[in-house]
C-alpha atoms as a PDB file:
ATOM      1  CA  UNK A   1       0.000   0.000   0.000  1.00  0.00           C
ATOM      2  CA  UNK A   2       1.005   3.571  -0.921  1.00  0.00           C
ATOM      3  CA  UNK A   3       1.888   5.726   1.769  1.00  0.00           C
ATOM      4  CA  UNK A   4      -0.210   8.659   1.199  1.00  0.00           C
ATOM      5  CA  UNK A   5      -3.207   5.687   0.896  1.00  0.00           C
ATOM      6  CA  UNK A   6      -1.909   4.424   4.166  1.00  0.00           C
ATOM      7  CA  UNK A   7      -1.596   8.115   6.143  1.00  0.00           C
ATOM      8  CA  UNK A   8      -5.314   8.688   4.813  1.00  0.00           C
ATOM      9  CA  UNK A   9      -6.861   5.414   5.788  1.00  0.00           C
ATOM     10  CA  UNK A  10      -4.592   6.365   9.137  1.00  0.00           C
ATOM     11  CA  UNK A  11      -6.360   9.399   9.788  1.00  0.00           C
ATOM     12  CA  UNK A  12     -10.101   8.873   9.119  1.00  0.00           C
ATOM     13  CA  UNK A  13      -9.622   5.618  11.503  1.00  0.00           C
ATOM     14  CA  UNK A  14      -7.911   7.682  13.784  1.00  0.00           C
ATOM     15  CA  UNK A  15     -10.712  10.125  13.941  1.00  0.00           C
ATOM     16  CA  UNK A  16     -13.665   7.529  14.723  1.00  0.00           C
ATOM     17  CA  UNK A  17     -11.785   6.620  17.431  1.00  0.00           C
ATOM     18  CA  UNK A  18     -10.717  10.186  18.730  1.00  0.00           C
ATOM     19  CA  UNK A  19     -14.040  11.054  18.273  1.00  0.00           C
ATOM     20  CA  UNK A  20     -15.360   7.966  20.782  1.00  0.00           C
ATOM     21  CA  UNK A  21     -12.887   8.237  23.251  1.00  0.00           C
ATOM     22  CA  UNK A  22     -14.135  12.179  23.591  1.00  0.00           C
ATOM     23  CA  UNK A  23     -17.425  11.079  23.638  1.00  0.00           C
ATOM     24  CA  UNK A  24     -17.228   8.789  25.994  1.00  0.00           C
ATOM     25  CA  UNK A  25     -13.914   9.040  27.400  1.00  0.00           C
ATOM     26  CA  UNK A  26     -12.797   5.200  26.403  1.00  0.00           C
ATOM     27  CA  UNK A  27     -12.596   2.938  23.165  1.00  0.00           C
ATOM     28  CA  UNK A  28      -9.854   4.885  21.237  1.00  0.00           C
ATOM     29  CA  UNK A  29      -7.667   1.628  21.404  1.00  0.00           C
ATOM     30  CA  UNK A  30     -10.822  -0.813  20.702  1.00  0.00           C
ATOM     31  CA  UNK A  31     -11.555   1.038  17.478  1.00  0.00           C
ATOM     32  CA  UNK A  32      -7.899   1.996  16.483  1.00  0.00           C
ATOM     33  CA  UNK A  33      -5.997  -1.297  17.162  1.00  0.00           C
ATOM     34  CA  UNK A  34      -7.685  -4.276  14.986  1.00  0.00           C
ATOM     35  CA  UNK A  35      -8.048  -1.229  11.764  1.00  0.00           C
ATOM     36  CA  UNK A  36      -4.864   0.002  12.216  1.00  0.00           C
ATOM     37  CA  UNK A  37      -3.249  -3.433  12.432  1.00  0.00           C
ATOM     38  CA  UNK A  38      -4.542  -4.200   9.300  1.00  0.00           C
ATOM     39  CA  UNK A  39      -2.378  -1.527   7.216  1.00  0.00           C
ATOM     40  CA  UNK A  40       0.649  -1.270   9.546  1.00  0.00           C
ATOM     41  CA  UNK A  41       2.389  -3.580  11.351  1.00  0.00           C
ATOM     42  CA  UNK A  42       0.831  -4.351  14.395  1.00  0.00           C
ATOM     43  CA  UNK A  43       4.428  -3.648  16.035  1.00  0.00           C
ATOM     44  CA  UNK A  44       4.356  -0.258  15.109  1.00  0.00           C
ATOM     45  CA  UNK A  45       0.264   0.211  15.244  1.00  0.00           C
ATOM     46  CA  UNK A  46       0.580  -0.755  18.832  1.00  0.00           C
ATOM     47  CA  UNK A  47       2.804   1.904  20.178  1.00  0.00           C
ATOM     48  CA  UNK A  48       1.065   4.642  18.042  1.00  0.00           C
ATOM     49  CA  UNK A  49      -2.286   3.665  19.693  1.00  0.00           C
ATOM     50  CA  UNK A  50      -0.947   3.727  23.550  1.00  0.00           C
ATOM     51  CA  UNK A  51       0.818   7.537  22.128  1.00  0.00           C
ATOM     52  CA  UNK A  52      -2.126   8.568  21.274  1.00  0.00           C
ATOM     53  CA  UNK A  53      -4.411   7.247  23.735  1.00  0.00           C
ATOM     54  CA  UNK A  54      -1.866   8.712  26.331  1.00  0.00           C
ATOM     55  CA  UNK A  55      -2.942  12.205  25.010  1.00  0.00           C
ATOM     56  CA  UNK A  56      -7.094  11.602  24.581  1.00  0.00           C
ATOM     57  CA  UNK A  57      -7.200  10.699  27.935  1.00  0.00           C
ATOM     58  CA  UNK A  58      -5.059  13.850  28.600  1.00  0.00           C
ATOM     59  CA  UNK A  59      -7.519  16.349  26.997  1.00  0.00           C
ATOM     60  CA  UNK A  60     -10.589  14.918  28.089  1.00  0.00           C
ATOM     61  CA  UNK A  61      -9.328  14.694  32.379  1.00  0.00           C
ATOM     62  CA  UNK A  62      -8.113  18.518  31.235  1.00  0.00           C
ATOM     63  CA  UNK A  63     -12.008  18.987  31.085  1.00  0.00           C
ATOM     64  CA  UNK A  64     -13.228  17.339  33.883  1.00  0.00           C
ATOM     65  CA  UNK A  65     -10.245  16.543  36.532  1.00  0.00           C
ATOM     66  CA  UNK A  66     -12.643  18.589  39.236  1.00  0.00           C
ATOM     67  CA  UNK A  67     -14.603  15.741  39.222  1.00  0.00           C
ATOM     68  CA  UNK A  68     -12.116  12.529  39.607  1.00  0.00           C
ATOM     69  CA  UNK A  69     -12.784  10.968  43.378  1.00  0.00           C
ATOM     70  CA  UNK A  70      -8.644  10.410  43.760  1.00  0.00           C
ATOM     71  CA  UNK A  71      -9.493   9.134  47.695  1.00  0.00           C
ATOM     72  CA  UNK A  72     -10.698   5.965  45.449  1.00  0.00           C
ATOM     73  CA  UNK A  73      -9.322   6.298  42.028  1.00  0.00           C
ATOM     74  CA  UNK A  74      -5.194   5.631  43.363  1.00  0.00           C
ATOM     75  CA  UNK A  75      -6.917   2.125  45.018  1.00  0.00           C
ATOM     76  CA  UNK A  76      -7.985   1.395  41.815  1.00  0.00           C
ATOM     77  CA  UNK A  77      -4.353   2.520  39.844  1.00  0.00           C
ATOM     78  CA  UNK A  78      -2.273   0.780  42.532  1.00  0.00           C
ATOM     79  CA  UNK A  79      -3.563  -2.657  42.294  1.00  0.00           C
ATOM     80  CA  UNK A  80      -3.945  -2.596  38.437  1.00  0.00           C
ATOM     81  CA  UNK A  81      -0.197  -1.590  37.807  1.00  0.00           C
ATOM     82  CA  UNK A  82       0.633  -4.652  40.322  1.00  0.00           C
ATOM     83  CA  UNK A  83      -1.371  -7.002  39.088  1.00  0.00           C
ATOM     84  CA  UNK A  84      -0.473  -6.399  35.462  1.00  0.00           C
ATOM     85  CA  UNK A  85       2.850  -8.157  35.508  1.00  0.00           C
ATOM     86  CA  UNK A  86       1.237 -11.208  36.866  1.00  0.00           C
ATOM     87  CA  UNK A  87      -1.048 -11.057  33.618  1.00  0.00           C
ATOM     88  CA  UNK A  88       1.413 -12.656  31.900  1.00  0.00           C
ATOM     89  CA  UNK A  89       1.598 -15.621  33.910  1.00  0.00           C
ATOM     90  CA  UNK A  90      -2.209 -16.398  33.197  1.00  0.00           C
ATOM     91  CA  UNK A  91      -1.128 -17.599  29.920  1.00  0.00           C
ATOM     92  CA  UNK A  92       1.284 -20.181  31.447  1.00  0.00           C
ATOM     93  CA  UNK A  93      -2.040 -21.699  32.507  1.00  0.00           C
ATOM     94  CA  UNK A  94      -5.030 -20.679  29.769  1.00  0.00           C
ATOM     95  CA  UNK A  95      -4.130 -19.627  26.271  1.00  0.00           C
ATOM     96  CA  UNK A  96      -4.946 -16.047  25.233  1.00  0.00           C
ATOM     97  CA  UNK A  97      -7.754 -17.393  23.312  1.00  0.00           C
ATOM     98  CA  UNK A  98      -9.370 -18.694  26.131  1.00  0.00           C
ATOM     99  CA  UNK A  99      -9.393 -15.927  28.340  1.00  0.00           C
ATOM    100  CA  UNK A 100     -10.573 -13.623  25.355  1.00  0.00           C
ATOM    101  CA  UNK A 101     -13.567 -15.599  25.006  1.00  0.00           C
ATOM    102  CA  UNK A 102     -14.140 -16.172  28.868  1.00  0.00           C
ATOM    103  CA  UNK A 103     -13.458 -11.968  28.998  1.00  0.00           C
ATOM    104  CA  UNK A 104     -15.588 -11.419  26.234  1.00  0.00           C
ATOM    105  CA  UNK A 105     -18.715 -13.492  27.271  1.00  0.00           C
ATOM    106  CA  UNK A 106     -19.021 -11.694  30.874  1.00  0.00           C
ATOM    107  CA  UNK A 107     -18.375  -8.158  29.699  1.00  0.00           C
ATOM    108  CA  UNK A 108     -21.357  -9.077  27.085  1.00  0.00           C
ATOM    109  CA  UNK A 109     -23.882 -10.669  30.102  1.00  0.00           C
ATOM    110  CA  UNK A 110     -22.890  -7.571  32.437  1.00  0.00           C
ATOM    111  CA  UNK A 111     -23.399  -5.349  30.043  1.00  0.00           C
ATOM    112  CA  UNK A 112     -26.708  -6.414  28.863  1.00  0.00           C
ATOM    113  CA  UNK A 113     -28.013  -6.932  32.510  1.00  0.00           C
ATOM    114  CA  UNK A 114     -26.760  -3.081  32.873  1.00  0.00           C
ATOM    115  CA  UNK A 115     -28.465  -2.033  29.242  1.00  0.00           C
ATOM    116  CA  UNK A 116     -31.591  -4.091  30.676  1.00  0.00           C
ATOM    117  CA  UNK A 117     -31.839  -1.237  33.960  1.00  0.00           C
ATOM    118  CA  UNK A 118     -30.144  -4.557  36.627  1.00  0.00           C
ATOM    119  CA  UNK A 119     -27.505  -3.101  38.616  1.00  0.00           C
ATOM    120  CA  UNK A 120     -25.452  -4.412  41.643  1.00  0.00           C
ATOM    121  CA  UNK A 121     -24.014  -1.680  43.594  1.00  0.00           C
ATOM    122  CA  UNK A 122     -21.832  -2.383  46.049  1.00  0.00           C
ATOM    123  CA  UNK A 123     -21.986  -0.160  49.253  1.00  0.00           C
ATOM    124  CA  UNK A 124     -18.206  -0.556  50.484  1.00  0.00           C
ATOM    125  CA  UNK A 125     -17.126   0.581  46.831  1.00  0.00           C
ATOM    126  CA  UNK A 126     -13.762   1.933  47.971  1.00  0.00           C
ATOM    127  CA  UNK A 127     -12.562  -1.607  48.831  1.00  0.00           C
ATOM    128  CA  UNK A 128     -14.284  -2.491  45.715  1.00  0.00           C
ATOM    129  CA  UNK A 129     -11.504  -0.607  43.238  1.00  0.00           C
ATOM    130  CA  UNK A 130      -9.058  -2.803  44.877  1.00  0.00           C
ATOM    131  CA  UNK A 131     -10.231  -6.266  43.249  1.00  0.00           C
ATOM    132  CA  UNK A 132     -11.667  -4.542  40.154  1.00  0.00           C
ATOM    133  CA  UNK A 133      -7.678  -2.921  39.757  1.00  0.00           C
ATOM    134  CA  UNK A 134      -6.377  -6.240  39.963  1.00  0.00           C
ATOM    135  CA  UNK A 135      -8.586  -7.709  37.582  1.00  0.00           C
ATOM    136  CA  UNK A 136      -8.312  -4.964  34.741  1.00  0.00           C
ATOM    137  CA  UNK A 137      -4.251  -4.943  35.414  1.00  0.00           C
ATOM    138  CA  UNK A 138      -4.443  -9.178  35.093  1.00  0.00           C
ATOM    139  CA  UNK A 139      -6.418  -8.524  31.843  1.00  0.00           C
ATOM    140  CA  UNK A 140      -4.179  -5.718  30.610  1.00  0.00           C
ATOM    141  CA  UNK A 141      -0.943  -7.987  31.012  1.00  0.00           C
ATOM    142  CA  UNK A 142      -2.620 -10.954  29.231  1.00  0.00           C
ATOM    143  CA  UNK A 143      -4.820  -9.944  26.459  1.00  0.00           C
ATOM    144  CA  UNK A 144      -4.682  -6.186  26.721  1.00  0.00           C
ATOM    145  CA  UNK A 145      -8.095  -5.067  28.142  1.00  0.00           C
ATOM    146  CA  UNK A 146      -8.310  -3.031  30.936  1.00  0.00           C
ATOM    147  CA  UNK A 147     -11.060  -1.175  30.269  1.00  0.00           C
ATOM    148  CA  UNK A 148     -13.882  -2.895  29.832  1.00  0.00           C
ATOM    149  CA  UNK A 149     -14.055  -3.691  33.684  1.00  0.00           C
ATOM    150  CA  UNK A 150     -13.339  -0.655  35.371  1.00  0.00           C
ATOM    151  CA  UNK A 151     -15.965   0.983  32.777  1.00  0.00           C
ATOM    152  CA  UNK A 152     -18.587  -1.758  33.889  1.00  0.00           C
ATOM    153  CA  UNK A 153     -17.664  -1.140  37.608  1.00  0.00           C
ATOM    154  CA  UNK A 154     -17.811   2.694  37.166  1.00  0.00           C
ATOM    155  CA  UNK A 155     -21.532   2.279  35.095  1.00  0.00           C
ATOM    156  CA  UNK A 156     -22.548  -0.271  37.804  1.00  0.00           C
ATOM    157  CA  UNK A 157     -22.239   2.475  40.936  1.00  0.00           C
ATOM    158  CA  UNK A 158     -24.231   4.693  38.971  1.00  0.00           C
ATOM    159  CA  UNK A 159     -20.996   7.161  38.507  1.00  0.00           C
ATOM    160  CA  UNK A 160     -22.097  10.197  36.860  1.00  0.00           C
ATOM    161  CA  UNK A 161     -21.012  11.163  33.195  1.00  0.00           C
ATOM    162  CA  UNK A 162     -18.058  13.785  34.430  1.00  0.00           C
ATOM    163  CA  UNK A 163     -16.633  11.650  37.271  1.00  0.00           C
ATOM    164  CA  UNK A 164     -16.950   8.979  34.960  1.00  0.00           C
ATOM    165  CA  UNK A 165     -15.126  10.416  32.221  1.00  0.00           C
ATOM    166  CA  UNK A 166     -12.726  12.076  35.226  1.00  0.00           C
ATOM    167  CA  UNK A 167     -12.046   8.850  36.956  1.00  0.00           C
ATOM    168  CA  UNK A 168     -11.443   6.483  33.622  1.00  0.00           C
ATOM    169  CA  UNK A 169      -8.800   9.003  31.612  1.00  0.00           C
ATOM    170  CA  UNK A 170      -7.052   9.499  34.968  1.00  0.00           C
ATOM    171  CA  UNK A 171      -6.316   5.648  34.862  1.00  0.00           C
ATOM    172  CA  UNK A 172      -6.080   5.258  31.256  1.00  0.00           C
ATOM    173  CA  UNK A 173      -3.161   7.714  31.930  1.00  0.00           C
ATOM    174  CA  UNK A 174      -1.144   5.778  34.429  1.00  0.00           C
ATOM    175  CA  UNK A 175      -1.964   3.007  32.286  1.00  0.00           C
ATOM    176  CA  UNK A 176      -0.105   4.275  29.133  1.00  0.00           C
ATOM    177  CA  UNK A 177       2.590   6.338  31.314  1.00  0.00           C
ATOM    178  CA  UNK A 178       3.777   2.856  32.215  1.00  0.00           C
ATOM    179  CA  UNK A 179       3.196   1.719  29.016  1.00  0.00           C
ATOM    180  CA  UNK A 180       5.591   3.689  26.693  1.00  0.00           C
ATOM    181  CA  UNK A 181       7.856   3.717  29.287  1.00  0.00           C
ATOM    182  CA  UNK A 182       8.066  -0.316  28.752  1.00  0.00           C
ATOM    183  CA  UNK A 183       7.767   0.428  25.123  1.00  0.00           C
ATOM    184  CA  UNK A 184      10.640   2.602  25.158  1.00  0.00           C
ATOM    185  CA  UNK A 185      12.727   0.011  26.958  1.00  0.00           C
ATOM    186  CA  UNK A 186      12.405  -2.379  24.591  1.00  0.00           C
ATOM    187  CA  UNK A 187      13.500  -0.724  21.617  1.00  0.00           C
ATOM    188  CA  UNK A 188       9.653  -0.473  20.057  1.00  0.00           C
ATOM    189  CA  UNK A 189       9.447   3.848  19.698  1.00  0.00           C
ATOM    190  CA  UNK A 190      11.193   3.860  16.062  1.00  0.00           C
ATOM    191  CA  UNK A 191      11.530   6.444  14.092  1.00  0.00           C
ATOM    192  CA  UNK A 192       9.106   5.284  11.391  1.00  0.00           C
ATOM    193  CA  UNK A 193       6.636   4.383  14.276  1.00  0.00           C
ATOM    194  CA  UNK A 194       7.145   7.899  15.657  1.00  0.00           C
ATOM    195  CA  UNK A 195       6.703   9.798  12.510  1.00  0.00           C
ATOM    196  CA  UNK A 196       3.120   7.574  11.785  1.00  0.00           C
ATOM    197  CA  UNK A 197       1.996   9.168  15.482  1.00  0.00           C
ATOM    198  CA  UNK A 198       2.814  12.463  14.364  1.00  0.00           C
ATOM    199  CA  UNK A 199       1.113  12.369  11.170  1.00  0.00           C
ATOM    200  CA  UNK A 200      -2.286  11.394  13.220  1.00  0.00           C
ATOM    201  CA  UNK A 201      -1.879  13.868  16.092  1.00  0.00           C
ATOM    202  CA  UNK A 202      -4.152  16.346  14.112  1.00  0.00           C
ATOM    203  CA  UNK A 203      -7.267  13.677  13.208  1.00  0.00           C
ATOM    204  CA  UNK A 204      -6.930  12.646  16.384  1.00  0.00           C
ATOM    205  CA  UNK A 205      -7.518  16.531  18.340  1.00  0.00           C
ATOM    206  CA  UNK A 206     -10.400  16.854  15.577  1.00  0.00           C
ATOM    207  CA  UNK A 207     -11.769  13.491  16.454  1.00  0.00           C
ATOM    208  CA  UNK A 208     -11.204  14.199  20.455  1.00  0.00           C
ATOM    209  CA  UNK A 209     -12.695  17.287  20.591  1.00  0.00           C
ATOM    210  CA  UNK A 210     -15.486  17.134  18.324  1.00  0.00           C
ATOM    211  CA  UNK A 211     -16.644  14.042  20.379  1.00  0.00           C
ATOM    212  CA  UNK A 212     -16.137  16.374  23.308  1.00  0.00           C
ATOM    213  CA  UNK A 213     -18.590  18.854  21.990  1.00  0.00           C
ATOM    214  CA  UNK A 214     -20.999  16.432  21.040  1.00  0.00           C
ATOM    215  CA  UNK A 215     -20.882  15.022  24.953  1.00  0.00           C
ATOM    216  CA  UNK A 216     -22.714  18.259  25.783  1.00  0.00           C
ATOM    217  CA  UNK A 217     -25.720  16.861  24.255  1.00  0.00           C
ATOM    218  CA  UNK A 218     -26.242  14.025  26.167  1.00  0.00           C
ATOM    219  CA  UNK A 219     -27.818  13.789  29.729  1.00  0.00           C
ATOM    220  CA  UNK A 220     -26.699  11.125  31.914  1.00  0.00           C
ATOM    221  CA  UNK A 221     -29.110   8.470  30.338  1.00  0.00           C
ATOM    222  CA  UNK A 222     -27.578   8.342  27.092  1.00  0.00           C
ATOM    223  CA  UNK A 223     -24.400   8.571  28.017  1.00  0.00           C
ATOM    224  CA  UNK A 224     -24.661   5.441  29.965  1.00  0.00           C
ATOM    225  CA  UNK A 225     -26.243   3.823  27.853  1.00  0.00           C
ATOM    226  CA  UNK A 226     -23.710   4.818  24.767  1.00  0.00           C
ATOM    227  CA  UNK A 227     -20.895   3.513  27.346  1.00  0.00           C
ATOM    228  CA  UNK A 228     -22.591   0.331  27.730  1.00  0.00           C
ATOM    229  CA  UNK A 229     -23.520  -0.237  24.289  1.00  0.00           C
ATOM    230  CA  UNK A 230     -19.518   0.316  23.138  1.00  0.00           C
ATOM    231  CA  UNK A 231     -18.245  -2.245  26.065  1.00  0.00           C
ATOM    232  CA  UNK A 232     -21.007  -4.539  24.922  1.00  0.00           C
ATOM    233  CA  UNK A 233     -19.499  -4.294  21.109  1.00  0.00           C
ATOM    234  CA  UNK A 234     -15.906  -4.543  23.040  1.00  0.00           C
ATOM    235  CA  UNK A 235     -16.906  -8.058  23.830  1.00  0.00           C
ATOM    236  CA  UNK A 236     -18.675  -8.594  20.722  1.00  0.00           C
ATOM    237  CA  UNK A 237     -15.602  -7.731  18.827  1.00  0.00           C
ATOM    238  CA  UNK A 238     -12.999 -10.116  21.204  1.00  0.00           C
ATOM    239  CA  UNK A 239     -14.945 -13.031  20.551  1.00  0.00           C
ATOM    240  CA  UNK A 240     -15.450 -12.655  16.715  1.00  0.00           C
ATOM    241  CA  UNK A 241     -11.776 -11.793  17.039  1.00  0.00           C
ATOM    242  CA  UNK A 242     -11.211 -15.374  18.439  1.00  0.00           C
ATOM    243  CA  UNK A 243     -13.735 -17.374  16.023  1.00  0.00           C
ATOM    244  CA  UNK A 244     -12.090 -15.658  13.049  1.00  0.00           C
ATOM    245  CA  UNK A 245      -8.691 -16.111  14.018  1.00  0.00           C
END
């Protein structure tokens, strides 16, 4: 493929997602990833996403940091960046096929018990962040999704839209801090997969902050229910991922 073909196929992908992920402050990487993959090498497509992910979740806490609970949100960032090492030792013991479909099942019954108006709060949620952390950072190091959990657990309490959006880019942040920085270790920030990131940095402010502005429109209702119907396509997507091969 050409590269001007490529850079434009690039950018309108990378606008859809920048466009989500300010809408509803996740999903840049679940839209991003399996396109971009498909006309760059998924070695290079991987470190452009976490880049650029990095600075969505930037922008959109920029807008709505007042309203990130941090007394429950470091719980939540503490046991996820511990637990994600030990991801990787979860496929010593299930292949990553397994636990996609396993992942990808129960984010599709919670979210459709959630889409269906069932909720289960839990009262003692601070303690709650602690086990949810873990499980995102065990999912992150083994098949690389962290979100769909905390965004079920956040949905489930009945978080509203800003401390939602606050809470979720404030960990997505961490996240891909820690992220590059492995990246960057091992040798994966080229210069070819640097110079793709910078060629998407502009769709991806359009995307971000058009998505933003569209967010005003929606009360809490719809926003929920947008957020549920994405991580319900999240697990849609995994296990069609897995059938297909």
């Amino acid at each position: 493929m050409e590269l001007p073909v490529l850079i434009l196929l690039g950018v309108v992908v990378i606008l859809a997602a920048g466009f989500t992920q300010g809408l509803t402050s996740f999903g840049f990487a679940l839209i991003a990833t399996p396109i971009l993959g498909q006309i760059i090498p998924l070695q290079q497509t991987v470190p452009i996403v976490v880049i650029l992910s990095l600075c969505t979740n930037g922008i959109v806490f920029a807008g709505c940091y007042r309203h990130a609970d941090i007394r429950k949100i470091w719980l939540l960032i503490l046991s996820s960046l511990l637990a994600a090492p030990l991801g990787t030792y979860l496929l010593l013991f299930l292949s990553g096929d397994t636990l996609k479909l396993v992942t990808g099942v129960l984010i599709i019954i919670v979210a459709t018990l959630q889409l269906a108006g069932k909720s289960f709060p839990v009262k003692r949620d601070k303690l709650a962040y602690l086990p949810i952390g873990a499980l995102s950072g065990l999912l992150n190091g083994s098949i690389s999704m962290s979100g769909p959990p905390v965004a079920l657990f956040l949905s489930n309490q009945g978080v509203g839209k800003e401390t939602f959006r606050a809470n979720i880019s404030v960990y997505g942040i961490f996240l891909n801090i820690v992220t590059i920085l492995t990246y960057l270790y091992g040798g994966l920030l080229t210069r070819e997969t640097l110079h793709y990131t910078a060629w998407f940095v502009p769709s991806m402010l359009v995307g971000v902050f058009v998505g933003i502005r569209a967010l005003k429109k929606l009360d809490e209702q719809r926003f929920k229910r947008i957020a549920l119907w994405l991580i319900l396509g999240s697990g849609l997507w995994t296990i069609l991922g897995v059938v297909t091969g």
